[in-house]
PDB file of N, CA and C in Angstrom:
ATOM      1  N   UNK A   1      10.283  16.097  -6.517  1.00  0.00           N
ATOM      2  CA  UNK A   1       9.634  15.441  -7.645  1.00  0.00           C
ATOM      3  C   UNK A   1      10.045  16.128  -8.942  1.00  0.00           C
ATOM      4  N   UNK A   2      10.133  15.275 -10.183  1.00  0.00           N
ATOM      5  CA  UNK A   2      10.461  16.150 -11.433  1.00  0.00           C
ATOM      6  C   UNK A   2      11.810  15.917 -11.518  1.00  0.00           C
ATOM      7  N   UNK A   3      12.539  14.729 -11.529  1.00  0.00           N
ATOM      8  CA  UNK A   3      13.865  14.326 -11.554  1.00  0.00           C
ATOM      9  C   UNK A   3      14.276  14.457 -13.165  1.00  0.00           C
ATOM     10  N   UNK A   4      13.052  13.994 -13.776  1.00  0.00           N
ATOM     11  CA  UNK A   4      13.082  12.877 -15.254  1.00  0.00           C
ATOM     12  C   UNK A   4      12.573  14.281 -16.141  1.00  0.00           C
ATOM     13  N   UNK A   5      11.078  14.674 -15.247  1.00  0.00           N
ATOM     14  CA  UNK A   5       9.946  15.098 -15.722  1.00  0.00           C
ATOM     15  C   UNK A   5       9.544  16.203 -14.999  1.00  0.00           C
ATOM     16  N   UNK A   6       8.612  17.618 -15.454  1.00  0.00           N
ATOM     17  CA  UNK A   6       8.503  18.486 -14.408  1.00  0.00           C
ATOM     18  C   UNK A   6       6.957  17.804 -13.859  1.00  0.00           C
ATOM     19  N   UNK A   7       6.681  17.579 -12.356  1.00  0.00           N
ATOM     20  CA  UNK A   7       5.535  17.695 -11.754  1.00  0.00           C
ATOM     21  C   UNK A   7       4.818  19.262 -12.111  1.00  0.00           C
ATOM     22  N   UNK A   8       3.626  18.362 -12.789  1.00  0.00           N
ATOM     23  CA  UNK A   8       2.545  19.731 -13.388  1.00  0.00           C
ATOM     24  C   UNK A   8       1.411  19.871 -12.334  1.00  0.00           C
ATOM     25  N   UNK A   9       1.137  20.907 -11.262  1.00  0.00           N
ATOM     26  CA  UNK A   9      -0.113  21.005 -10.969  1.00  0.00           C
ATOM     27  C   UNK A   9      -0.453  22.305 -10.283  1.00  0.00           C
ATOM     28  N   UNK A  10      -1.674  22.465 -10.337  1.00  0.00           N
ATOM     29  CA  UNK A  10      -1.929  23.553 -10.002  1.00  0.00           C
ATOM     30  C   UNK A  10      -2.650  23.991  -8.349  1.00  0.00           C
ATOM     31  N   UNK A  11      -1.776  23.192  -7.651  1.00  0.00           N
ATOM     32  CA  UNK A  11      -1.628  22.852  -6.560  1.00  0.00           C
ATOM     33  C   UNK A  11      -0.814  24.060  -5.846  1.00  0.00           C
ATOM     34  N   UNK A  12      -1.139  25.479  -5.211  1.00  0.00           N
ATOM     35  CA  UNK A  12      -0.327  26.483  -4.716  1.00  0.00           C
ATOM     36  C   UNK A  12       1.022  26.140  -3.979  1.00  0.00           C
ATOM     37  N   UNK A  13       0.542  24.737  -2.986  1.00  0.00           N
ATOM     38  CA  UNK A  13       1.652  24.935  -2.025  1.00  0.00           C
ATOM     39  C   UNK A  13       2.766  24.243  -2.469  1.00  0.00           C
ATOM     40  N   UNK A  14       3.775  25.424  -1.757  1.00  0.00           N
ATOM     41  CA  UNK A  14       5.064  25.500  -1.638  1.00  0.00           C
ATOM     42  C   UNK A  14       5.710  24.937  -0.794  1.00  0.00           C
ATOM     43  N   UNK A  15       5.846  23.577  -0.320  1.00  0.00           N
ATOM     44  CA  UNK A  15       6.377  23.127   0.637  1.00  0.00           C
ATOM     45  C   UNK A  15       6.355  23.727   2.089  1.00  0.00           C
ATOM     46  N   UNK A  16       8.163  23.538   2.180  1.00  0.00           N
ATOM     47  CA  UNK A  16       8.578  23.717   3.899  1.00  0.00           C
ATOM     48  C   UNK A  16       8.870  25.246   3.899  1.00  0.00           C
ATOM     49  N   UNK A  17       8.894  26.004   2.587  1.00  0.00           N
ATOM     50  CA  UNK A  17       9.459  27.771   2.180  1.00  0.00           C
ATOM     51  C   UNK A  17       7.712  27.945   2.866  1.00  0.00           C
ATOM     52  N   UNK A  18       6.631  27.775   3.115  1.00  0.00           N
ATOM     53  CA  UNK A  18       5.905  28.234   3.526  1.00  0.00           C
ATOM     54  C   UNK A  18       6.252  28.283   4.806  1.00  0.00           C
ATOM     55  N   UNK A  19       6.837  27.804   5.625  1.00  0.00           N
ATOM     56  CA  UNK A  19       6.988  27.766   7.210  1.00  0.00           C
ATOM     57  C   UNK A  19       8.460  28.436   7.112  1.00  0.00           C
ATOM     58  N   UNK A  20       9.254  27.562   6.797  1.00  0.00           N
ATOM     59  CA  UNK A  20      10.825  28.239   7.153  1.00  0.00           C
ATOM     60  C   UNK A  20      10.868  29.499   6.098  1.00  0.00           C
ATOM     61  N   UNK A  21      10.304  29.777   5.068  1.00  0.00           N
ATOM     62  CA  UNK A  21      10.380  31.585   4.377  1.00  0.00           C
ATOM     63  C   UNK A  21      11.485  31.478   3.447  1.00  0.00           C
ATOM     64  N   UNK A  22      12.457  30.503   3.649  1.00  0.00           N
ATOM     65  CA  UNK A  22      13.465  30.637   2.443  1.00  0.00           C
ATOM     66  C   UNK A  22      12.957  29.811   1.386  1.00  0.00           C
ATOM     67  N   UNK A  23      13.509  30.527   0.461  1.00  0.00           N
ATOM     68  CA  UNK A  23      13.521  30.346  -1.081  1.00  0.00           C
ATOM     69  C   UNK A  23      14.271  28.195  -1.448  1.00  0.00           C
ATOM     70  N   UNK A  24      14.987  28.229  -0.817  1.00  0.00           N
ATOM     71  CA  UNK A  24      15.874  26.989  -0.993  1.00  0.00           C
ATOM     72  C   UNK A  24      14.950  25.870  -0.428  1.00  0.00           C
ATOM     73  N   UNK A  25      14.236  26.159   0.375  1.00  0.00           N
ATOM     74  CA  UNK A  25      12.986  24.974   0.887  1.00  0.00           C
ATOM     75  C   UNK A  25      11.660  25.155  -0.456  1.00  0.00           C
ATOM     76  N   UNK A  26      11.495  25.642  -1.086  1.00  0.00           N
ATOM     77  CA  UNK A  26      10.296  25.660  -1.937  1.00  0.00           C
ATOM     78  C   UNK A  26      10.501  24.336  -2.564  1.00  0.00           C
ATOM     79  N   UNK A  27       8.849  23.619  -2.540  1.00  0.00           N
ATOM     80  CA  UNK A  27       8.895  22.342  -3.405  1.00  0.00           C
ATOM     81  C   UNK A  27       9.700  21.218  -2.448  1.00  0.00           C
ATOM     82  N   UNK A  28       9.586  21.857  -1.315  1.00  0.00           N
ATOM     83  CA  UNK A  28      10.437  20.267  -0.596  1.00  0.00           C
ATOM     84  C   UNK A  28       9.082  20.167   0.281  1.00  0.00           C
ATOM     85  N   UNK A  29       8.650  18.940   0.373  1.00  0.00           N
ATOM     86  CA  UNK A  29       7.999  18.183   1.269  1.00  0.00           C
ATOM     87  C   UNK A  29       8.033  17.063   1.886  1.00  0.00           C
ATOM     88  N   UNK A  30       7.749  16.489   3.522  1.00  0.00           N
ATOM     89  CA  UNK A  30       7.777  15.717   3.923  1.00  0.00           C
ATOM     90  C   UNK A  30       7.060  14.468   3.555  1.00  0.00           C
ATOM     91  N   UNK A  31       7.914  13.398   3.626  1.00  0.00           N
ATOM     92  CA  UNK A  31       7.732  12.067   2.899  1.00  0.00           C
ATOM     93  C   UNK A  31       7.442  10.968   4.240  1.00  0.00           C
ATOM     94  N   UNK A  32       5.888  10.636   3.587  1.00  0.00           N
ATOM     95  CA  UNK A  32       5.140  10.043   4.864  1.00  0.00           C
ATOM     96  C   UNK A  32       6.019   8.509   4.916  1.00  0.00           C
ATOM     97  N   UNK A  33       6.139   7.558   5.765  1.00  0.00           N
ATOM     98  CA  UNK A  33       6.265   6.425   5.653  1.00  0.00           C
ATOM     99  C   UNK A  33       5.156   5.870   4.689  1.00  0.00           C
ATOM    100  N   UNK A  34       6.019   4.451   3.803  1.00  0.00           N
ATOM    101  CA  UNK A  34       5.350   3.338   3.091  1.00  0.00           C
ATOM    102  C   UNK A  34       3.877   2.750   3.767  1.00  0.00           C
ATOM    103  N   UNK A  35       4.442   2.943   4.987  1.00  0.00           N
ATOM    104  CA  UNK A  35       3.253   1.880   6.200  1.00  0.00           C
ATOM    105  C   UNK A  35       2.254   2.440   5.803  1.00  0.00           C
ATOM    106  N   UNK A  36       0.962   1.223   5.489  1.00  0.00           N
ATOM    107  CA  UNK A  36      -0.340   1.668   5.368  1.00  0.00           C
ATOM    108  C   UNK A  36      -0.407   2.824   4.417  1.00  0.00           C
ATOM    109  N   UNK A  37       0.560   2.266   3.555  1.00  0.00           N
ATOM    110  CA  UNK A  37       0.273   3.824   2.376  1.00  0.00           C
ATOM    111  C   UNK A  37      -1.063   2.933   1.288  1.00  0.00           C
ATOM    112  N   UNK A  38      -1.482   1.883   1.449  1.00  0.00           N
ATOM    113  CA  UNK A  38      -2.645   1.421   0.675  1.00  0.00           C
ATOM    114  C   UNK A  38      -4.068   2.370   1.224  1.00  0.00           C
ATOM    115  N   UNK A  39      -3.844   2.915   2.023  1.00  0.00           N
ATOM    116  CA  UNK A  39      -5.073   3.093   2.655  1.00  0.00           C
ATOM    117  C   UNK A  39      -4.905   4.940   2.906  1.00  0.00           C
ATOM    118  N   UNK A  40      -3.549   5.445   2.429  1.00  0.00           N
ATOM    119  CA  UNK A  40      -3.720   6.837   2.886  1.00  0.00           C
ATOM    120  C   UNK A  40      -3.568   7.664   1.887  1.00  0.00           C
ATOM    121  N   UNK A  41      -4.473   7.189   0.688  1.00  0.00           N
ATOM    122  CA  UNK A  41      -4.955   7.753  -0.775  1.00  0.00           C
ATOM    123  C   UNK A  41      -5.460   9.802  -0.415  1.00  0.00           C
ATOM    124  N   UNK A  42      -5.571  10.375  -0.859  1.00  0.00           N
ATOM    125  CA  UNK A  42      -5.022  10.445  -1.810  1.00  0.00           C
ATOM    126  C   UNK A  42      -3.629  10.931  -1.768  1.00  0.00           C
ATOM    127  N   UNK A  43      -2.695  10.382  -2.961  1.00  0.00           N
ATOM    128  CA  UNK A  43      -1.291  10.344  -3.407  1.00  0.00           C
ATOM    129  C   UNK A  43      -0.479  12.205  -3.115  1.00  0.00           C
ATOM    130  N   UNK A  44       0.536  12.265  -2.764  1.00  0.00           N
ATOM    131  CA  UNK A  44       1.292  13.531  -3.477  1.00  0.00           C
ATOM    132  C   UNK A  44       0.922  14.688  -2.914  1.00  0.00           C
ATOM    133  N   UNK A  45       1.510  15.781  -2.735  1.00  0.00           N
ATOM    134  CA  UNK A  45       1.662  16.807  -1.995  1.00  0.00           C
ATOM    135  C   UNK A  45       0.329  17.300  -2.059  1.00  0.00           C
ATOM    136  N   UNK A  46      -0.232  17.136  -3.444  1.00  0.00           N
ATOM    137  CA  UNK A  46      -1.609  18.216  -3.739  1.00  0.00           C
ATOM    138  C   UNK A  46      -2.915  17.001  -4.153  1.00  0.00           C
ATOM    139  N   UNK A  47      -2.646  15.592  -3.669  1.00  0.00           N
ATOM    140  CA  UNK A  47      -3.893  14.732  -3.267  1.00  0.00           C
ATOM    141  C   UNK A  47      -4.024  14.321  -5.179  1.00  0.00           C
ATOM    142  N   UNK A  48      -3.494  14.635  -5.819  1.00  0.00           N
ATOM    143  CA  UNK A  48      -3.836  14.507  -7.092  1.00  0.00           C
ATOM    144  C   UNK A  48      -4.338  13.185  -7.920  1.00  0.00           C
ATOM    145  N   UNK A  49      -3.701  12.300  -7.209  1.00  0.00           N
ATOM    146  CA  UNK A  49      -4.193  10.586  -7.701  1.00  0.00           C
ATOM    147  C   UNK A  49      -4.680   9.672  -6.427  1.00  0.00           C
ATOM    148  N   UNK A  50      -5.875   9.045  -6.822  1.00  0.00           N
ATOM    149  CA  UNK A  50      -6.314   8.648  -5.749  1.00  0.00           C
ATOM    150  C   UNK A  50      -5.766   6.977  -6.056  1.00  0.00           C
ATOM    151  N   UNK A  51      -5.434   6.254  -6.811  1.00  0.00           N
ATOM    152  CA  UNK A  51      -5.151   4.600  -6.737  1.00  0.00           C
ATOM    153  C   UNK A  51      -3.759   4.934  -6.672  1.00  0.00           C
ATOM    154  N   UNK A  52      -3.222   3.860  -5.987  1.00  0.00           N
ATOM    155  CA  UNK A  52      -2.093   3.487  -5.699  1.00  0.00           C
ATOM    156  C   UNK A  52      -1.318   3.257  -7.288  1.00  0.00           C
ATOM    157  N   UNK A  53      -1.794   2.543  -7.951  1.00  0.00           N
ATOM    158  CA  UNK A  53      -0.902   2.095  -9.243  1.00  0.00           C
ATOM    159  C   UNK A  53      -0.738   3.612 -10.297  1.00  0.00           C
ATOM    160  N   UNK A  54      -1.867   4.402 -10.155  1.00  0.00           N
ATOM    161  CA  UNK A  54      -0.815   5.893 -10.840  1.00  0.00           C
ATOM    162  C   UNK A  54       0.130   6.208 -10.208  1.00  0.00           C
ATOM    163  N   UNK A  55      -0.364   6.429  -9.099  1.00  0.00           N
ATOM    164  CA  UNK A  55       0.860   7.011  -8.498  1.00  0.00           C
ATOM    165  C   UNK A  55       2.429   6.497  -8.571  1.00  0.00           C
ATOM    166  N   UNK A  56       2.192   5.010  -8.749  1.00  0.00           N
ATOM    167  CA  UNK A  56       3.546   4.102  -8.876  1.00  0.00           C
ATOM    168  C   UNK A  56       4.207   4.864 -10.130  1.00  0.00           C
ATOM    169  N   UNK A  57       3.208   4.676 -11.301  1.00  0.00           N
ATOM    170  CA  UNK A  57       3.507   5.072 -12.571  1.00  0.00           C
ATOM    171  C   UNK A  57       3.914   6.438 -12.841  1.00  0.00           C
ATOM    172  N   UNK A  58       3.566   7.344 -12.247  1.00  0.00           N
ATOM    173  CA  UNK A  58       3.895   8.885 -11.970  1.00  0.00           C
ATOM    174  C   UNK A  58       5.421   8.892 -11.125  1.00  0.00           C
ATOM    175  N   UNK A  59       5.585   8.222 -10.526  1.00  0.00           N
ATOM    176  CA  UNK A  59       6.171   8.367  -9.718  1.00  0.00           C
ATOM    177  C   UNK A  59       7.788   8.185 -10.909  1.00  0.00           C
ATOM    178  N   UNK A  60       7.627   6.808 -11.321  1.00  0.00           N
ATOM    179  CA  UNK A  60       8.492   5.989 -12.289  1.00  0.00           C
ATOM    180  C   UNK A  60       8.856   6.971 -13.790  1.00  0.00           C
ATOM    181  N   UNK A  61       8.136   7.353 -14.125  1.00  0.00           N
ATOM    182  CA  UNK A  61       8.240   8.175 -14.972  1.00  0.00           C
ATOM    183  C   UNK A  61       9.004   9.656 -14.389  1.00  0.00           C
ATOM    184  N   UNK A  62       9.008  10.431 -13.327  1.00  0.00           N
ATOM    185  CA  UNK A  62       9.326  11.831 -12.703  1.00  0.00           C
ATOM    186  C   UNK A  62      10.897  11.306 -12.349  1.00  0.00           C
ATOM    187  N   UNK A  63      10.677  10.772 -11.677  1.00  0.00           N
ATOM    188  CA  UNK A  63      11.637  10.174 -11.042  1.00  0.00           C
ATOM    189  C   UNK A  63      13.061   9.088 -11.567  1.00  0.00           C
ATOM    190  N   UNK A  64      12.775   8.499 -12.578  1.00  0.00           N
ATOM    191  CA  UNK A  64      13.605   7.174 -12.840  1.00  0.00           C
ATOM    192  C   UNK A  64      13.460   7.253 -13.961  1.00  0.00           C
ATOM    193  N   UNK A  65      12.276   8.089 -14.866  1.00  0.00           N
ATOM    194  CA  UNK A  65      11.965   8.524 -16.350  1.00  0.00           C
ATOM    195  C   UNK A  65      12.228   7.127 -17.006  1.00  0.00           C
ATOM    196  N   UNK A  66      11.308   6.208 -16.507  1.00  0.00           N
ATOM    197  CA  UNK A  66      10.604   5.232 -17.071  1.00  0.00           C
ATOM    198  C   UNK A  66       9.232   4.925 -17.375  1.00  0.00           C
ATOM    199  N   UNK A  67       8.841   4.505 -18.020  1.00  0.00           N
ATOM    200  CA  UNK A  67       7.458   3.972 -18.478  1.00  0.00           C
ATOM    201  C   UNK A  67       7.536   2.557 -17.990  1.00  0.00           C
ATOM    202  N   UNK A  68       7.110   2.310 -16.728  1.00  0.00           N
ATOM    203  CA  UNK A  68       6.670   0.832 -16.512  1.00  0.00           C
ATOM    204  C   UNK A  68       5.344   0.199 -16.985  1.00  0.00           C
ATOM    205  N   UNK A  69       5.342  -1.075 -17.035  1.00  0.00           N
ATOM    206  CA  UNK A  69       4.237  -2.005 -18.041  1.00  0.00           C
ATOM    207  C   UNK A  69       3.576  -2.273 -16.751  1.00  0.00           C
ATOM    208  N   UNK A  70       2.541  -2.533 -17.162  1.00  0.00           N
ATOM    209  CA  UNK A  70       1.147  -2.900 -15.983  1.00  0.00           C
ATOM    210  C   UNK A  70       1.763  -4.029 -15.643  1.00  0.00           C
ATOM    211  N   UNK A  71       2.362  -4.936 -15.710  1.00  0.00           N
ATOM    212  CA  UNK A  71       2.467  -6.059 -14.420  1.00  0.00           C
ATOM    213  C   UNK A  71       3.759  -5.334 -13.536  1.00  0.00           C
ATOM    214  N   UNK A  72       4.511  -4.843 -14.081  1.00  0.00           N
ATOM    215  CA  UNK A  72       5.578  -4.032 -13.545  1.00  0.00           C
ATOM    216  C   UNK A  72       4.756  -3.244 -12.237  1.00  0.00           C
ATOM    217  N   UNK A  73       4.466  -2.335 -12.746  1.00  0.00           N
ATOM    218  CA  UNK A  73       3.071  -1.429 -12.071  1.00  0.00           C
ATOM    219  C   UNK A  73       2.233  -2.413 -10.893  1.00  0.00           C
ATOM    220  N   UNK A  74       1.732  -3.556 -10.695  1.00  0.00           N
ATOM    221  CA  UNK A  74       1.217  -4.476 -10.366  1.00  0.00           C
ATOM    222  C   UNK A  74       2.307  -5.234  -9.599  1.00  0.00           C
ATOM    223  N   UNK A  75       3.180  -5.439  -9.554  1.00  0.00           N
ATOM    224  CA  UNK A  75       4.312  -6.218  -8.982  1.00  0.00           C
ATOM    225  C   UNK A  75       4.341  -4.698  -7.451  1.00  0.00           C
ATOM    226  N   UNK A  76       4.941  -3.965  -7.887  1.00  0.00           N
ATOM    227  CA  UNK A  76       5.742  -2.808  -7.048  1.00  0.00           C
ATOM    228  C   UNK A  76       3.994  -2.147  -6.122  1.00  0.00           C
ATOM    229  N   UNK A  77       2.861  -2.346  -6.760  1.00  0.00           N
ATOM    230  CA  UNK A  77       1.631  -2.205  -5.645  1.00  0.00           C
ATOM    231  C   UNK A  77       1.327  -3.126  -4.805  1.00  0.00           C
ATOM    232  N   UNK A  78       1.597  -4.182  -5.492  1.00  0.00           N
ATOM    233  CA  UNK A  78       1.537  -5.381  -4.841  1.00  0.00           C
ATOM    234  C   UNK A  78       2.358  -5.526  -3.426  1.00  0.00           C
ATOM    235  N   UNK A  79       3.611  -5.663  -3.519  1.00  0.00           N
ATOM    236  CA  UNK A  79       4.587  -4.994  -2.642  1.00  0.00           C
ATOM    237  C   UNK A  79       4.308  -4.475  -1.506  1.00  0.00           C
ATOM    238  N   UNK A  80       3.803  -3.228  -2.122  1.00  0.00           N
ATOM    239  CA  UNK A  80       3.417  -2.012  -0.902  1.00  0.00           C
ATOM    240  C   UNK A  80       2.499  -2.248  -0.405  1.00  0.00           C
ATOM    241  N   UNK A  81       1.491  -2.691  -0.897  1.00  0.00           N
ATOM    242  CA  UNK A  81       0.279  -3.262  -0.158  1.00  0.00           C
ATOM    243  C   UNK A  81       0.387  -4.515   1.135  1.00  0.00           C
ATOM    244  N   UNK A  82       1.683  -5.154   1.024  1.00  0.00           N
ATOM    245  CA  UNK A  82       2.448  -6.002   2.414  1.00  0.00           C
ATOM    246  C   UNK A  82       2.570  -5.473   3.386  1.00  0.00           C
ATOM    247  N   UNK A  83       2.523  -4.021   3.269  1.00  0.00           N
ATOM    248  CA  UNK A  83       3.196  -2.719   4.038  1.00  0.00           C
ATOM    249  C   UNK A  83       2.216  -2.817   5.279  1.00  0.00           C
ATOM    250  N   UNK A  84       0.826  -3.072   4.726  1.00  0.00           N
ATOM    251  CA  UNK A  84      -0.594  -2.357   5.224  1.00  0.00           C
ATOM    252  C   UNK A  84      -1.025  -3.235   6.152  1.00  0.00           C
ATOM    253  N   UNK A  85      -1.198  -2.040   7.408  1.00  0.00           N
ATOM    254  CA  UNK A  85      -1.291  -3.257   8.761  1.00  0.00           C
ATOM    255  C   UNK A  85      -2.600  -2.523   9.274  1.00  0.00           C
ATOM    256  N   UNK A  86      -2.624  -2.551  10.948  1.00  0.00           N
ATOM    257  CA  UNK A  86      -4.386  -2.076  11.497  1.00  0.00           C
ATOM    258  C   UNK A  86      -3.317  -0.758  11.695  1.00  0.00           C
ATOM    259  N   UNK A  87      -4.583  -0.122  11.104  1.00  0.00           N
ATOM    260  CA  UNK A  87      -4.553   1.279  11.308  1.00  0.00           C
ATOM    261  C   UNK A  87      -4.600   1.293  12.657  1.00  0.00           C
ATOM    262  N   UNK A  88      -4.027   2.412  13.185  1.00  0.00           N
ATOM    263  CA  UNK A  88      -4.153   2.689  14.593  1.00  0.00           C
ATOM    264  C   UNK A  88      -5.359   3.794  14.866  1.00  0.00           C
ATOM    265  N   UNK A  89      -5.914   3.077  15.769  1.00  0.00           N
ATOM    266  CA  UNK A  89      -7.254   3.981  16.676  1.00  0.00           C
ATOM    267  C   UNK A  89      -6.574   4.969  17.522  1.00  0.00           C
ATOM    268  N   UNK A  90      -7.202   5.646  17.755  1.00  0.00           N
ATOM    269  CA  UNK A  90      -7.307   6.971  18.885  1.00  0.00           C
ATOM    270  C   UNK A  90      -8.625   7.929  19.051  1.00  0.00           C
ATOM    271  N   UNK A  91      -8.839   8.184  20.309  1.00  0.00           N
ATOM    272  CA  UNK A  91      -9.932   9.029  20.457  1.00  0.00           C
ATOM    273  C   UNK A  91      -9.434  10.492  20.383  1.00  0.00           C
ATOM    274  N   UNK A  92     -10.112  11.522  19.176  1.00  0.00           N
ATOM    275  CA  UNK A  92     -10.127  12.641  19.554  1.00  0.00           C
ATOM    276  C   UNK A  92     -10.740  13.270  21.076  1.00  0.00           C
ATOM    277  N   UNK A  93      -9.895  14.169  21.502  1.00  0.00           N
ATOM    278  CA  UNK A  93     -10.451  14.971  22.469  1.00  0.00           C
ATOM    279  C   UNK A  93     -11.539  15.861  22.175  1.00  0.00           C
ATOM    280  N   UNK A  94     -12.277  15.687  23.270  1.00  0.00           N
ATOM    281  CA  UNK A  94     -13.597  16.811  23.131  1.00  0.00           C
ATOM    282  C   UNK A  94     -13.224  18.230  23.930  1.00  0.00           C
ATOM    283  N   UNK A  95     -13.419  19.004  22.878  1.00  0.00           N
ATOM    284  CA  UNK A  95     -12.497  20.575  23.178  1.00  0.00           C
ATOM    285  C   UNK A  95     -13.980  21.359  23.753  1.00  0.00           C
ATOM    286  N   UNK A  96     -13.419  22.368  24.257  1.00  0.00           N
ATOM    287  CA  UNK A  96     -14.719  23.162  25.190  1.00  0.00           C
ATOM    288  C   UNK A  96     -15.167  24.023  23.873  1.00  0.00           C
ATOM    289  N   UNK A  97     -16.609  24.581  24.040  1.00  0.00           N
ATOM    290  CA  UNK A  97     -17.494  25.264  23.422  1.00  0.00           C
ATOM    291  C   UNK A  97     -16.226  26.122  23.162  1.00  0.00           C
ATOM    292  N   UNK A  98     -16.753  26.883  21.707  1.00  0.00           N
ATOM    293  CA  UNK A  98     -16.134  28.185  21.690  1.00  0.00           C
ATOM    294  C   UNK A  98     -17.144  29.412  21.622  1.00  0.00           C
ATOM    295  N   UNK A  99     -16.714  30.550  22.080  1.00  0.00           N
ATOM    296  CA  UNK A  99     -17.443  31.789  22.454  1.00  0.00           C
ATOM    297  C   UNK A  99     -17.367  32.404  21.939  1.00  0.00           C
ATOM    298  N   UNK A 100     -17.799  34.230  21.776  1.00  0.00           N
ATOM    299  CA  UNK A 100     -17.026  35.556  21.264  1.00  0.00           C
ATOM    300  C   UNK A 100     -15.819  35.387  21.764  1.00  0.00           C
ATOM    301  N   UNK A 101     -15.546  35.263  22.793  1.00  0.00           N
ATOM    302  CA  UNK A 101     -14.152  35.501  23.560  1.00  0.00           C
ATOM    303  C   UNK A 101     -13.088  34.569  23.192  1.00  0.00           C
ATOM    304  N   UNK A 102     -12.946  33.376  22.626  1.00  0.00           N
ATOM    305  CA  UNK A 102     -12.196  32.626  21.931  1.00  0.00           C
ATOM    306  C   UNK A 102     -11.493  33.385  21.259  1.00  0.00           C
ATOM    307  N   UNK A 103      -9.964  33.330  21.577  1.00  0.00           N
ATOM    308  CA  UNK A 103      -8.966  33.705  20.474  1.00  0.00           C
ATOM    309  C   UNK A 103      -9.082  32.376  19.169  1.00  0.00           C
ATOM    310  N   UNK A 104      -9.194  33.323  17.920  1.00  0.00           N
ATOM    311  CA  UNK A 104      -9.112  32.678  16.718  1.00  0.00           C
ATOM    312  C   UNK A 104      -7.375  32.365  16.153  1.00  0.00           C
ATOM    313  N   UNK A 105      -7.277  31.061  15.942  1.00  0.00           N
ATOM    314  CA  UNK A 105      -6.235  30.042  15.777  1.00  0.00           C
ATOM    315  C   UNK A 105      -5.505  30.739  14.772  1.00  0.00           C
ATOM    316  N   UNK A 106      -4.191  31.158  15.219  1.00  0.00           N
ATOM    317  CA  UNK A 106      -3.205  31.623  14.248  1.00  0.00           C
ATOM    318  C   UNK A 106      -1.920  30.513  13.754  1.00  0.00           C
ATOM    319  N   UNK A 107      -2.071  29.493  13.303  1.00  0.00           N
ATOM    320  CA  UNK A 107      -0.970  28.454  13.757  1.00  0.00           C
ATOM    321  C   UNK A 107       0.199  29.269  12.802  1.00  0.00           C
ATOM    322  N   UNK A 108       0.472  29.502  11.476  1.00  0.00           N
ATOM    323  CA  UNK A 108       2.078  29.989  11.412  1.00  0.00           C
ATOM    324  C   UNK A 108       1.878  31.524  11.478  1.00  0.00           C
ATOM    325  N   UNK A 109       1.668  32.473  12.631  1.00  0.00           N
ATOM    326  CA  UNK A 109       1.712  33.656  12.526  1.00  0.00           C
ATOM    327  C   UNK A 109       3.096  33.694  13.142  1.00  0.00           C
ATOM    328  N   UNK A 110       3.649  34.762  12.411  1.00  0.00           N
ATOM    329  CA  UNK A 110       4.692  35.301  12.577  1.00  0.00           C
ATOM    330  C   UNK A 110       5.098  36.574  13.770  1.00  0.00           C
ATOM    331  N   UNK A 111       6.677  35.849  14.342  1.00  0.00           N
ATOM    332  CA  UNK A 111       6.986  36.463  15.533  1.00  0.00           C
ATOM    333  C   UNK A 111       7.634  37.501  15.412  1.00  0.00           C
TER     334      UNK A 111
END
């Protein structure tokens, strides 16, 4: 992000350099599919816009360093909103009690 424009926020994380440790991954993040992106608010690495049409506009401006006009804006949500199908169901699993004796969850500890 920040093609046009720098993305301002005060949002800590650092991308994929948090997992892989190099410097050259900072600020890269994975880019969800369009599908059902009407419904998987909030926007952007750090949740920062919750309607779909900033985000268009943020996006247009960083990126393509344009200022699009509200039907513009309205055309390209419009769009994406075709995208939006049934969410898919699933049952979480029911996990066993935890104890003293439970090891506490280290997910990126280092080997």
């Amino acid at each position: 992000m920040g093609l046009y424009e720098e993305y301002v926020t005060k949002n800590p994380a650092e991308g994929v350099a948090g997992l892989s440790g190099r410097d050259t991954d900072r600020f890269k993040f994975k880019v969800p599919t369009l599908r059902n992106v009407e419904l998987t608010y909030p926007y952007f690495h750090d949740g920062a816009y919750w309607k779909l049409e900033e985000a268009v506009d943020v996006m247009a401006r960083l990126q393509l360093g344009r200022q699009l006009e509200k039907d513009e804006i309205g055309k390209i949500t419009a769009f994406m909103k075709t995208l939006t199908g049934e969410q898919p169901s699933f049952q979480l699993p029911m996990l066993p009690p935890s104890n003293n004796n439970t090891p506490i969850p280290q997910p990126f500890a280092k080997k």
